[in-house]
Protein backbone atom coordinates (compact mmCIF):
# COMPACT_ATOMS: atom_id res chain seq x y z
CA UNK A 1 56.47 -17.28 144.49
CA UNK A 2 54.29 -14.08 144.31
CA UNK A 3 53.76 -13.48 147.92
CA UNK A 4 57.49 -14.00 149.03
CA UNK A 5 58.40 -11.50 145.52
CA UNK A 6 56.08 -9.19 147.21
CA UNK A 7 57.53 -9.71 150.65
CA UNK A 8 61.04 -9.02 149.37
CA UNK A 9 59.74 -5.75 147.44
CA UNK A 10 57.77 -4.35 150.83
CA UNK A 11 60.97 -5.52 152.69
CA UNK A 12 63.38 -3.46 149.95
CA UNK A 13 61.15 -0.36 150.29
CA UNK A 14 61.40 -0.31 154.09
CA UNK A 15 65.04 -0.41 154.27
CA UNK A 16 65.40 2.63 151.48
CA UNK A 17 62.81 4.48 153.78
CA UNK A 18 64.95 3.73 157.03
CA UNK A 19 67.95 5.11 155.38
CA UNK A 20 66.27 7.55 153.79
CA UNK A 21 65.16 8.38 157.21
CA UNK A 22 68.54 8.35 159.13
CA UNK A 23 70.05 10.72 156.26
CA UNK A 24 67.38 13.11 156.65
CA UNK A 25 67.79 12.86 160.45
CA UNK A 26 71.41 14.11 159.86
CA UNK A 27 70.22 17.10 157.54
CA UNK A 28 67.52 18.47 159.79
CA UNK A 29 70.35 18.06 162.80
CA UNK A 30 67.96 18.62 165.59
CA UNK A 31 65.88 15.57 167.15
CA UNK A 32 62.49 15.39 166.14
CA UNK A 33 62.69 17.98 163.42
CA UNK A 34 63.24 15.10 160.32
CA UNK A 35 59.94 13.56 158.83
CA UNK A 36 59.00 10.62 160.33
CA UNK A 37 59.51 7.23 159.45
CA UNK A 38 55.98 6.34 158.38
CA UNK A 39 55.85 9.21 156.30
CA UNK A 40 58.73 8.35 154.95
CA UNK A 41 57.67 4.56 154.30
CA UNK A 42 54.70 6.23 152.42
CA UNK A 43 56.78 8.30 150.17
CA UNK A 44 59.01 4.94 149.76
CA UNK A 45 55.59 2.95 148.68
CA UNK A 46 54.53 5.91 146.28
CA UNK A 47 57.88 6.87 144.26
CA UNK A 48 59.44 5.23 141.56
CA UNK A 49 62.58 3.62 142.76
CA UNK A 50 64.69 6.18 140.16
CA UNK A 51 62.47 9.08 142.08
CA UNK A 52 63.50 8.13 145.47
CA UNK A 53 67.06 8.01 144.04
CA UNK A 54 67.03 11.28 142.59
CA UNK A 55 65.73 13.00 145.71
CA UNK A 56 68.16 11.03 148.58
CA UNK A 57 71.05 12.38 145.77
CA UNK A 58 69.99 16.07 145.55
CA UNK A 59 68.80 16.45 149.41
CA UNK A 60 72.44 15.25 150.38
CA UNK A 61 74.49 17.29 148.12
CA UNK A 62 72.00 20.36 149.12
CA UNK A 63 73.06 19.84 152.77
CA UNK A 64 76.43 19.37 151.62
CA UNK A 65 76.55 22.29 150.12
CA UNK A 66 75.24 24.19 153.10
CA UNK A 67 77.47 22.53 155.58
CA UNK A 68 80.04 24.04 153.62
CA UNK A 69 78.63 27.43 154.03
CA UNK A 70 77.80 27.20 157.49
CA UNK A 71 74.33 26.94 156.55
CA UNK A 72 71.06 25.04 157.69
CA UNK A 73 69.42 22.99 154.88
CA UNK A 74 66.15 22.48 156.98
CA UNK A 75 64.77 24.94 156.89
CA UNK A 76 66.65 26.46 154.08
CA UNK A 77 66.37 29.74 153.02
CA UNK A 78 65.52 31.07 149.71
CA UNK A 79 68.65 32.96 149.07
CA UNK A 80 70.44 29.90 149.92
CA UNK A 81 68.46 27.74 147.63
CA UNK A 82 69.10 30.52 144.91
CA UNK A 83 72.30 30.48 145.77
CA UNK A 84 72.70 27.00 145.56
CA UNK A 85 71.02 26.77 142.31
CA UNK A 86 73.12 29.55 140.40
CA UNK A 87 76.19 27.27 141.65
CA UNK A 88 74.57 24.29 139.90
CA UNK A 89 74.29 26.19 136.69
CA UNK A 90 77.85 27.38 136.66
CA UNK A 91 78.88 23.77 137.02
CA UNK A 92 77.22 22.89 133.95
CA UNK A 93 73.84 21.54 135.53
CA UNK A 94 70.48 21.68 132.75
CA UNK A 95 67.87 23.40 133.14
CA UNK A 96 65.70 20.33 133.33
CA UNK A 97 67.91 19.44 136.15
CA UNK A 98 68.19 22.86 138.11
CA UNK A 99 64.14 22.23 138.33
CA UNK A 100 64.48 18.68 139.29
CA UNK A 101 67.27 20.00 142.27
CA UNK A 102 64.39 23.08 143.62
CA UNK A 103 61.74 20.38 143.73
CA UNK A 104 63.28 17.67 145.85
CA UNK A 105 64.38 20.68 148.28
CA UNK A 106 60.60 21.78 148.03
CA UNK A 107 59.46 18.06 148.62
CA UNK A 108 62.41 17.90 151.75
CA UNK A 109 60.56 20.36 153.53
CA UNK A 110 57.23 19.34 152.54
CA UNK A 111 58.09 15.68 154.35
CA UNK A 112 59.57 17.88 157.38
CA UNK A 113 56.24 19.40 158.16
CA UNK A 114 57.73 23.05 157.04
CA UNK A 115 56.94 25.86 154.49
CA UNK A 116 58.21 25.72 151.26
CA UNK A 117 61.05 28.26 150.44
CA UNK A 118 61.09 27.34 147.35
CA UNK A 119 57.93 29.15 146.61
CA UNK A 120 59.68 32.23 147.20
CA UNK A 121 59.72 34.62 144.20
CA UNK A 122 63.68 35.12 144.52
CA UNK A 123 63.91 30.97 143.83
CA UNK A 124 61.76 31.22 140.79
CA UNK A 125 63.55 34.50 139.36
CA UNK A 126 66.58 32.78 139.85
CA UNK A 127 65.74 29.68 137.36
CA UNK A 128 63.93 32.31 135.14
CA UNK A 129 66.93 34.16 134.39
CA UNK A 130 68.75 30.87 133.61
CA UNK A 131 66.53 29.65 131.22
CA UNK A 132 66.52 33.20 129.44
CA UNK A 133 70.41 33.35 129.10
CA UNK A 134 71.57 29.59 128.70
CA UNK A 135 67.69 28.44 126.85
CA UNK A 136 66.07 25.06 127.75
CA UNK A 137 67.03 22.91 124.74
CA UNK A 138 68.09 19.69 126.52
CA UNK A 139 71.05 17.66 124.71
CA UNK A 140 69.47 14.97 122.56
CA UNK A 141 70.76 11.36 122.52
CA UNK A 142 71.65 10.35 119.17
CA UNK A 143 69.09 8.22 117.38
CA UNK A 144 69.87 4.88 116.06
CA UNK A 145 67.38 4.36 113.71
CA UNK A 146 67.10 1.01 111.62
CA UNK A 147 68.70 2.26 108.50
CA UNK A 148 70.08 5.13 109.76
CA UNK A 149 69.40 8.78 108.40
CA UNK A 150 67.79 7.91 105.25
CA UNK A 151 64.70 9.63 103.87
CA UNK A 152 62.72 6.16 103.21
CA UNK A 153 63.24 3.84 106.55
CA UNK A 154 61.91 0.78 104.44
CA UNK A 155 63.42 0.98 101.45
CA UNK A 156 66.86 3.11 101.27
CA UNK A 157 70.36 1.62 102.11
CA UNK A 158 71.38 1.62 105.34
CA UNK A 159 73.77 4.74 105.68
CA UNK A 160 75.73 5.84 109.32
CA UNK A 161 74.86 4.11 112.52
CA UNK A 162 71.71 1.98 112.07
CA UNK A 163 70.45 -0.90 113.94
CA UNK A 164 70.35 -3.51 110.56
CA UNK A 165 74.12 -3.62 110.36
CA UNK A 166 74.97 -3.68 113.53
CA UNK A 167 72.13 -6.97 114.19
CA UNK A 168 73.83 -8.06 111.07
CA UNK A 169 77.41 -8.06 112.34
CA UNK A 170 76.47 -9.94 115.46
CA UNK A 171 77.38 -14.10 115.42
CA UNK A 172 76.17 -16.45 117.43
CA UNK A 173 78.40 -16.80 121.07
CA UNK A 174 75.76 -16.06 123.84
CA UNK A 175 76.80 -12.61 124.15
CA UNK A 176 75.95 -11.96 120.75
CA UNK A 177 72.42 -13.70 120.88
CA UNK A 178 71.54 -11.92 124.13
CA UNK A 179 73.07 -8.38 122.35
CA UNK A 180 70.87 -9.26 119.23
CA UNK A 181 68.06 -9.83 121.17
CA UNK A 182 67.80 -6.81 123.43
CA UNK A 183 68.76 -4.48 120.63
CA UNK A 184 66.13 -5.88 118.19
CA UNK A 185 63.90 -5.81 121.26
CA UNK A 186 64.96 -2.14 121.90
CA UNK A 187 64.74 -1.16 118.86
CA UNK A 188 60.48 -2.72 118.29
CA UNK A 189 59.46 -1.34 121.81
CA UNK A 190 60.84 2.13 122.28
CA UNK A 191 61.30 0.78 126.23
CA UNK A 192 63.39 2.81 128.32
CA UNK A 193 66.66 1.36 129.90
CA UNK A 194 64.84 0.52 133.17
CA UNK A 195 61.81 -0.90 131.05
CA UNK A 196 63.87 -2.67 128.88
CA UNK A 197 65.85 -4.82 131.86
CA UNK A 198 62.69 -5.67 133.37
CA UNK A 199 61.28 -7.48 130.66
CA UNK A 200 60.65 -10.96 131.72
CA UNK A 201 59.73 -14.00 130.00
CA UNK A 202 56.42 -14.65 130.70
CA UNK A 203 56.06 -10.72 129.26
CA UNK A 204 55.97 -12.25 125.94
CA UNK A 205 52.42 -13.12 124.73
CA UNK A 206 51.23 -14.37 121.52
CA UNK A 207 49.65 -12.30 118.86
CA UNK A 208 47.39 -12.98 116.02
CA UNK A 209 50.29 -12.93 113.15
CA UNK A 210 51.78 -15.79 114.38
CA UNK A 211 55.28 -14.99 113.49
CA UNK A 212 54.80 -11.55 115.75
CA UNK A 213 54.64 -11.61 119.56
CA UNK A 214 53.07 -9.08 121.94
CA UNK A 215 55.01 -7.67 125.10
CA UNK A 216 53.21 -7.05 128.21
CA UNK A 217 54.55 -3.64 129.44
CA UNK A 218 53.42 -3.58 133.33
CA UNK A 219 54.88 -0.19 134.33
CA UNK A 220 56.89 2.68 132.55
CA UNK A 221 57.76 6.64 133.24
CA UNK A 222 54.17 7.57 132.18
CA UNK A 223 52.87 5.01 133.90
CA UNK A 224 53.97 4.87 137.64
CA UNK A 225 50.57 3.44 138.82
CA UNK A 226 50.72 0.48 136.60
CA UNK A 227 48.08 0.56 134.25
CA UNK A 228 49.97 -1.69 131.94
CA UNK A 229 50.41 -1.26 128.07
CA UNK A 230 51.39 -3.50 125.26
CA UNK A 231 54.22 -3.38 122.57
CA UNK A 232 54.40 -5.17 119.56
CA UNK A 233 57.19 -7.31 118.58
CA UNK A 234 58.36 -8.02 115.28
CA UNK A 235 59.45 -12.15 113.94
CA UNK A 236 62.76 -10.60 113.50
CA UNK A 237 63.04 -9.78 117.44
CA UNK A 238 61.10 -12.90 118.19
CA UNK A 239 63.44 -15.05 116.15
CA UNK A 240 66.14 -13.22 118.55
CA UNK A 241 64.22 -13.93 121.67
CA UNK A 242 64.12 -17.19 120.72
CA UNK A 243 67.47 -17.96 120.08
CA UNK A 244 68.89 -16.26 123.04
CA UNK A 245 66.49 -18.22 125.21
CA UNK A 246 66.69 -21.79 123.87
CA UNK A 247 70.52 -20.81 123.73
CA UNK A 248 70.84 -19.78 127.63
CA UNK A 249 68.50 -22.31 129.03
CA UNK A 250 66.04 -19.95 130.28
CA UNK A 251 62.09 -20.37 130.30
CA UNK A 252 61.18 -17.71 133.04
CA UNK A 253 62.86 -14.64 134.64
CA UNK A 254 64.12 -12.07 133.76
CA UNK A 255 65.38 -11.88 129.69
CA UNK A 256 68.40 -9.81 129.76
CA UNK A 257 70.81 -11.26 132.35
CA UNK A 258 74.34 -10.69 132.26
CA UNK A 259 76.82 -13.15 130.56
CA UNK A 260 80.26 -14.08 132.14
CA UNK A 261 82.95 -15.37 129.90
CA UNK A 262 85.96 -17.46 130.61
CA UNK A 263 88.57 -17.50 128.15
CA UNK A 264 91.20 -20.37 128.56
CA UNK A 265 94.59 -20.07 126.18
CA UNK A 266 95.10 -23.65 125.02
CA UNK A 267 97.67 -25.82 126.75
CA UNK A 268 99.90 -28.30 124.96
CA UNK A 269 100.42 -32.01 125.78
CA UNK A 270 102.45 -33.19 129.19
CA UNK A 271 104.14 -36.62 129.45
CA UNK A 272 104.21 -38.43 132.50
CA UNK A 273 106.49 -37.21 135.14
CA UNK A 274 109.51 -38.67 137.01
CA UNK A 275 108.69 -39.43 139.98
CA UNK A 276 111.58 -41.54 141.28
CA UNK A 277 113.11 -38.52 142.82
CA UNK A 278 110.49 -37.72 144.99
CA UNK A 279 111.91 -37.16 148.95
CA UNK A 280 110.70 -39.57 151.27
CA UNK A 281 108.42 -36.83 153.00
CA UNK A 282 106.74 -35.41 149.97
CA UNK A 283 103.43 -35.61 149.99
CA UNK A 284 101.88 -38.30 147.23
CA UNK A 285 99.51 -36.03 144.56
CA UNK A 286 99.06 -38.21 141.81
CA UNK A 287 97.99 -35.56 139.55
CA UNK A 288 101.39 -33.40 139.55
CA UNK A 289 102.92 -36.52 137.94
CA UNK A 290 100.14 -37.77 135.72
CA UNK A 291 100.58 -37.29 131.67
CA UNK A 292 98.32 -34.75 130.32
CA UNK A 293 96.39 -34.53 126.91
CA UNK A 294 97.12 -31.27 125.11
CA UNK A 295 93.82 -28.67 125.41
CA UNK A 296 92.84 -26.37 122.66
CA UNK A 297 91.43 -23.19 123.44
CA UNK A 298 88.01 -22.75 125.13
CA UNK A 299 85.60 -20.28 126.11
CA UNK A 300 82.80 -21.06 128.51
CA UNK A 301 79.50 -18.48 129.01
CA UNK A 302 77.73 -18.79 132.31
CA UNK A 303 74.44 -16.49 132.63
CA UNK A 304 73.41 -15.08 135.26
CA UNK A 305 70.45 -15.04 137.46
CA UNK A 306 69.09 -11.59 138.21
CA UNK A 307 68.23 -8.77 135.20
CA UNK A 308 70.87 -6.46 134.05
CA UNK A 309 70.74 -3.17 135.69
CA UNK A 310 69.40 -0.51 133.47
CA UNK A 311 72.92 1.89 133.43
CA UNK A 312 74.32 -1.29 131.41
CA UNK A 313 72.47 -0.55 128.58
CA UNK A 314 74.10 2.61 126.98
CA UNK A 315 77.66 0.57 127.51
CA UNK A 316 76.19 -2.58 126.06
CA UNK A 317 74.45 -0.47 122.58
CA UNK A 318 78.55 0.99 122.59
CA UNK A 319 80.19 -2.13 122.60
CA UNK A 320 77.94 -3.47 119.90
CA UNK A 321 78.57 -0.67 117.80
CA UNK A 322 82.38 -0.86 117.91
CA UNK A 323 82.44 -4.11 117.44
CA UNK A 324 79.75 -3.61 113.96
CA UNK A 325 82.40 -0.75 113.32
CA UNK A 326 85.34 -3.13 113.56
CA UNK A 327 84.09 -6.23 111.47
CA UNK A 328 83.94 -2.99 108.65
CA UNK A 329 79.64 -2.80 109.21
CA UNK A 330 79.73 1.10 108.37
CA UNK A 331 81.93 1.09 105.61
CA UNK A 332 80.77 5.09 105.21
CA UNK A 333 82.19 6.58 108.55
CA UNK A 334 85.82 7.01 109.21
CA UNK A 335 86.92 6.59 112.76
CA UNK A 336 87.26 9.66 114.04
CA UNK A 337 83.18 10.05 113.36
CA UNK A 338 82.74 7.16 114.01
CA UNK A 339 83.97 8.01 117.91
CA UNK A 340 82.11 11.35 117.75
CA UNK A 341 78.48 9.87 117.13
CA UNK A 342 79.08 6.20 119.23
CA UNK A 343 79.39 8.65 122.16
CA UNK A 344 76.27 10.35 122.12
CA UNK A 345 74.54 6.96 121.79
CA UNK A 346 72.85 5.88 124.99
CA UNK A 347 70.22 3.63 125.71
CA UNK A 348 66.86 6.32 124.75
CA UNK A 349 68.87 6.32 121.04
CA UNK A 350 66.65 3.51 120.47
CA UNK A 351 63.67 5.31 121.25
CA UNK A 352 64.38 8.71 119.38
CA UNK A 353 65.53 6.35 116.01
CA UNK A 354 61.86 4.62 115.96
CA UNK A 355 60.21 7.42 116.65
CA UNK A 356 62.16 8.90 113.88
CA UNK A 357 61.79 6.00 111.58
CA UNK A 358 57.65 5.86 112.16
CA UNK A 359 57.47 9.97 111.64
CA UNK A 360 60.11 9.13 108.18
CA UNK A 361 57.91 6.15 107.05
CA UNK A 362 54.22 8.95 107.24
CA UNK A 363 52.93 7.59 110.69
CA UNK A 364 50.27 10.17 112.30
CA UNK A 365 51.28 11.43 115.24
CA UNK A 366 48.50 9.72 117.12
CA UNK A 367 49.87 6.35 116.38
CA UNK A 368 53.15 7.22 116.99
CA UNK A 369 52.36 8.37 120.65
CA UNK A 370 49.76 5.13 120.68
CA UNK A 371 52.75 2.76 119.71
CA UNK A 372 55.72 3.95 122.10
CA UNK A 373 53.32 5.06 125.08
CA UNK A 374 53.87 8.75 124.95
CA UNK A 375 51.53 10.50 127.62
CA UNK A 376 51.82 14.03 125.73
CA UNK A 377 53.05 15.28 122.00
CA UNK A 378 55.19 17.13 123.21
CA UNK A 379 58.72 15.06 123.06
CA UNK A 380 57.35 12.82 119.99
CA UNK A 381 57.55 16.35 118.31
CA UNK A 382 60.86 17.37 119.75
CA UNK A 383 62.47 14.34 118.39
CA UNK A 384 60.94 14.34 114.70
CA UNK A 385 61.64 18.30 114.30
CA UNK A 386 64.59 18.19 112.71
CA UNK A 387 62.78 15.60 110.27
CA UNK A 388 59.82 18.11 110.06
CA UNK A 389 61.58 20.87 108.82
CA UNK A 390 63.00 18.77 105.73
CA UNK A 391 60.24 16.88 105.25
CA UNK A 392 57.57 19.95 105.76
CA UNK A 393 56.41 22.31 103.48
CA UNK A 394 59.59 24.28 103.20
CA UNK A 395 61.53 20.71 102.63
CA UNK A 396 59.30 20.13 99.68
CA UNK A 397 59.18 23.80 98.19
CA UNK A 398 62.42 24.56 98.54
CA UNK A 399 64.81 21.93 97.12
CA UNK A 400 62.84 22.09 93.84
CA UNK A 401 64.14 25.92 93.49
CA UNK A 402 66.93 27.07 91.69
């Protein structure tokens, strides 16, 4: 099974570096001038499949752009990168995006063999001047921490959105044991929504409490090479696992698959038909004139085979939390908040709420990095600042003065 998984994958990589190569082909727009398909194939191997994404999306709408203007985007110059940019940024584009847009133009002509306009000091003024007038705070997903914003994640009542009442509100169909599982799994792990959809079942490995389980992470966003890293996982998300499993049938693959449901209405009893009046070139079909027994309502679940794909994940966190919201699971929100905060959940809320919830609960910042896989302080500390300054030293002074 390994070899022909790895066959598929080398075969999968080749075709995104042929395309990749036949788009380029079309924004260079002279023979000979596009990098070449080995190169290309190389560049396939190395990225991360969201990378490779990222840059075939920017380098078209780049030479979009330019075809508009009458332009060449290879080689591009650097007042029509700067150009291009300052377009971006009046359409709303982030800073952290504006960057990501100059880079794969810098790595376009890299591939093509050509100087890098990008370097140019006009290009870099040009982003400069952006970040000084518009700043460089990205927009934060909303954290959906266990018991919500509470001062003492272990012991306070859950208040808001949380994770506990929504796990809480959710039965027992196979939606709602696959949905309990994966947000109980989300919630322990801190994986991102590509991480989280390739979890598969032999992923899950035993641990010394034997009511806890540890997860095998083979590859994340810090860790394209695939150095590996393990995640602990709690007996309330292993009870979860184990009910969605045993519940969908499944002992390998991936976890999270997607679940089709049929709804029938119910149908009431038939009596026998009359058949006596039946033309003497009708066809025979038993069945039209058979009695029927009356059929209550039914729904059937089939699950699929493949994983989910990762931009399900913010929908699926949504639809849980309406439906906690409906069965009256945050009896402290009215609706109209309610709709404000559910849409600035997506799938990293997750990650920001534990990261939240271990900074709330006294965890060093070394064993908060250690436990969700964090490569650098830096966005551990962006999350938890809001935390730090109530829970810092002016927190503590200043809410004892009158």
């Amino acid at each position: 099974m390994a070899p022909e998984t790895a066959l598929d994958d080398d075969d999968k990589q080749t075709g995104e570096a042929l395309a990749l190569s036949r788009e380029l082909a079309l924004v260079a727009r002279q023979p000979g001038t596009g990098p070449s398909p080995d190169l290309l194939a190389t560049y396939a191997r190395a990225a991360a499949p969201n990378t490779l994404r990222a840059f075939r999306s920017d380098v078209m709408a780049f030479d979009l752009w330019c075809r508009g203007r009458g332009e060449k985007a290879v080689p591009a110059t650097p007042q029509a990168i700067a150009d291009w940019l300052t377009v971006r940024a009046g359409e709303g584009a982030a800073p952290a995006s504006l960057s990501r847009y100059k880079a794969s133009v810098a790595r376009l002509h890299r591939l093509c063999g050509l100087a890098d306009p990008t370097a140019d000091e006009l290009v870099r003024l040009t982003l400069a001047a952006h970040r000084r007038e518009n700043g460089i705070t990205q927009k934060q997903a909303r954290p959906l921490r266990f018991r919500g914003a509470v001062k003492d994640p272990l012991a306070d009542s859950p208040r808001g959105l949380n994770v506990k009442a929504v796990l809480a509100s959710l039965g027992e169909s196979l939606t709602d044991l696959r949905d309990k599982a994966l947000l109980s799994l989300a919630y322990d792990t801190g994986l991102r929504a590509s991480e989280l959809v390739a979890v598969r079942v032999d992923d899950v490995g035993e641990a010394i409490d034997v009511d806890a389980r540890l997860l095998r992470v083979l590859r994340s966003k810090g860790d394209q090479e695939g150095e590996g890293a393990t995640a602990y996982l709690s007996p309330r998300t292993v009870r979860a696992l184990a009910d969605w499993l045993q519940a969908a049938g499944m002992g390998e693959g991936p976890v999270f698959r997607r679940v089709i449901v049929r709804r029938y209405a119910a149908k009431p009893a038939c009596k026998a038909g009359n058949c006596a009046n039946r033309g003497w070139n009708a066809r025979w079909e038993p069945e039209r004139f058979a009695a029927k027994a009356a059929m209550g309502a039914r729904v059937e679940y089939n699950v699929g085979e493949g994983a989910l794909h990762p931009g399900s994940v913010t929908p699926l966190l949504r639809a849980m939390l309406r439906r906690a919201f409906e069965a009256g699971a945050f009896a402290d929100l009215d609706a109209t908040t309610f709709e404000k905060q559910v849409h600035e959940v997506s799938a990293h809320s997750t990650r920001v709420g534990v990261n939240q919830d271990y900074f709330a609960a006294g965890e060093d910042l070394a064993g908060i990095m250690d436990a969700l896989r964090w490569k650098s302080p830096r966005m551990p500390l962006l999350y938890n600042r809001n935390l730090a300054a109530e829970q810092g030293a002016a927190g503590r002074l200043l809410k004892r003065m009158n």
